[in-house]
Protein backbone atom coordinates (compact mmCIF):
# COMPACT_ATOMS: atom_id res chain seq x y z
CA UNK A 1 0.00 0.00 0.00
CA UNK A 2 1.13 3.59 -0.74
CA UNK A 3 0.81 5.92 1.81
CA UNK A 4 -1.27 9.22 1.40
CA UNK A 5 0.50 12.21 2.49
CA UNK A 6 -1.48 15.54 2.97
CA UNK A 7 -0.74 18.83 2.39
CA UNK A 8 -1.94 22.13 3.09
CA UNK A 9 -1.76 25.23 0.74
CA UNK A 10 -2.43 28.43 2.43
CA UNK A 11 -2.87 31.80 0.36
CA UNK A 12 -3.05 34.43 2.75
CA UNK A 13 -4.99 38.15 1.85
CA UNK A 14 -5.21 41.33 2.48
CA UNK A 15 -6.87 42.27 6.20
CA UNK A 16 -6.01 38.95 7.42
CA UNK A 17 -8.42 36.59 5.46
CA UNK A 18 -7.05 33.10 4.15
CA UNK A 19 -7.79 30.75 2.19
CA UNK A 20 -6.40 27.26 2.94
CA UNK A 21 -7.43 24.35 0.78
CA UNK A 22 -6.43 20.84 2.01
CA UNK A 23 -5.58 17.81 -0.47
CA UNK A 24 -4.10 14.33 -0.07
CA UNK A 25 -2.28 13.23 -3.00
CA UNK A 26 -3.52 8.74 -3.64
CA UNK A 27 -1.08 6.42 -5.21
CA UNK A 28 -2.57 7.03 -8.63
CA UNK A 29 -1.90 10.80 -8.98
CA UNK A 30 -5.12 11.86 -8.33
CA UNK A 31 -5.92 14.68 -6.12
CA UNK A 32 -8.94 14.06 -3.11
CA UNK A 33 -9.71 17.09 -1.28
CA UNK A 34 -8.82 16.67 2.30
CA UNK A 35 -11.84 18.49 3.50
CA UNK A 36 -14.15 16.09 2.75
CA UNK A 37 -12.90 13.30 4.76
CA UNK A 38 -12.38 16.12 7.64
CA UNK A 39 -16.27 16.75 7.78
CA UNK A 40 -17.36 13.26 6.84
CA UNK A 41 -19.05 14.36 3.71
CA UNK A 42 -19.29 12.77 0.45
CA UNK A 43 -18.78 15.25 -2.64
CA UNK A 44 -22.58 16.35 -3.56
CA UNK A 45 -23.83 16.09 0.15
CA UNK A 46 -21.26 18.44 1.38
CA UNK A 47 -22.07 20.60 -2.32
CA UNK A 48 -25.95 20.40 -1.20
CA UNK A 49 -25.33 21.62 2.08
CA UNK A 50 -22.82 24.29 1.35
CA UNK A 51 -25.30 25.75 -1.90
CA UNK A 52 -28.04 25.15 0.59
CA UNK A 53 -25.90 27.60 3.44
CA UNK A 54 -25.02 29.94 0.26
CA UNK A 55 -28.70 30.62 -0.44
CA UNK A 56 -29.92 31.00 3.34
CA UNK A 57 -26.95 33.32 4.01
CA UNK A 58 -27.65 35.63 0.89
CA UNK A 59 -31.13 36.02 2.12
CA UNK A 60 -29.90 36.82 5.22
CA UNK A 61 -27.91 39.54 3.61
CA UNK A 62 -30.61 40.93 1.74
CA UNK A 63 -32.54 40.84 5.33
CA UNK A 64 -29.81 42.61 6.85
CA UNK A 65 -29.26 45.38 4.26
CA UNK A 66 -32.88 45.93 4.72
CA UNK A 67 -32.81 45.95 8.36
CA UNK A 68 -30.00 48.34 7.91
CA UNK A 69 -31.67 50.79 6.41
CA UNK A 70 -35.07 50.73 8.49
CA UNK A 71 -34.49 49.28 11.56
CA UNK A 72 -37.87 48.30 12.14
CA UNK A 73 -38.05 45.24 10.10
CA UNK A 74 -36.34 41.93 10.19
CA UNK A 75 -34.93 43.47 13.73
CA UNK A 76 -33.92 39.25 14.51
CA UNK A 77 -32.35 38.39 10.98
CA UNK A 78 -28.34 38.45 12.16
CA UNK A 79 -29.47 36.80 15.08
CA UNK A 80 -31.63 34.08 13.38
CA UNK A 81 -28.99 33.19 11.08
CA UNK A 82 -26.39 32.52 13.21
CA UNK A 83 -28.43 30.46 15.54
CA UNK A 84 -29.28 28.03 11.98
CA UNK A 85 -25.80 28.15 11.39
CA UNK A 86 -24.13 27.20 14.75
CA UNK A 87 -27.37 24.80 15.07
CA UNK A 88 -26.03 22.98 11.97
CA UNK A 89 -22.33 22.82 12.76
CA UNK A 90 -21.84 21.85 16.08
């Protein structure tokens, strides 16, 4: 058996943000992203749950640029959102 060897590529931005993307490198040259097998995740589970996130967080946005601007709506949106996020990863 080969052994799988993983590395971690970090691109680092402006203001602090990162961007690290994790791969292990099989025996036959192909490359299997690391961050799947951290989260337990096959590929289109973790794709429907991270589209699924992308949509609920741009409404959020949308909620929050509204709240924004009159504060008398949608005065639990941030709130809201981050309890359905931590909910979900924990």
């Amino acid at each position: 058996m080969h052994e799988r060897r993983r590395k971690s590529f970090v691109l680092s931005f402006k203001a602090g943000h990162t961007l690290t993307i994790k791969a292990t490198r099989a025996w036959n040259g192909l490359v299997v992203l690391g961050h799947l097998e951290d989260v337990g995740m096959g590929y289109f589970e973790h794709m429907k749950g991270a589209l699924v996130l992308s949509i609920r967080f741009g409404l959020s946005s949308i909620q929050l640029i509204l709240h924004a601007l009159f504060p008398f709506i949608f005065i639990d949106a941030g709130k809201r959102a981050a309890e359905k996020y931590n909910g979900r990863h924990r």
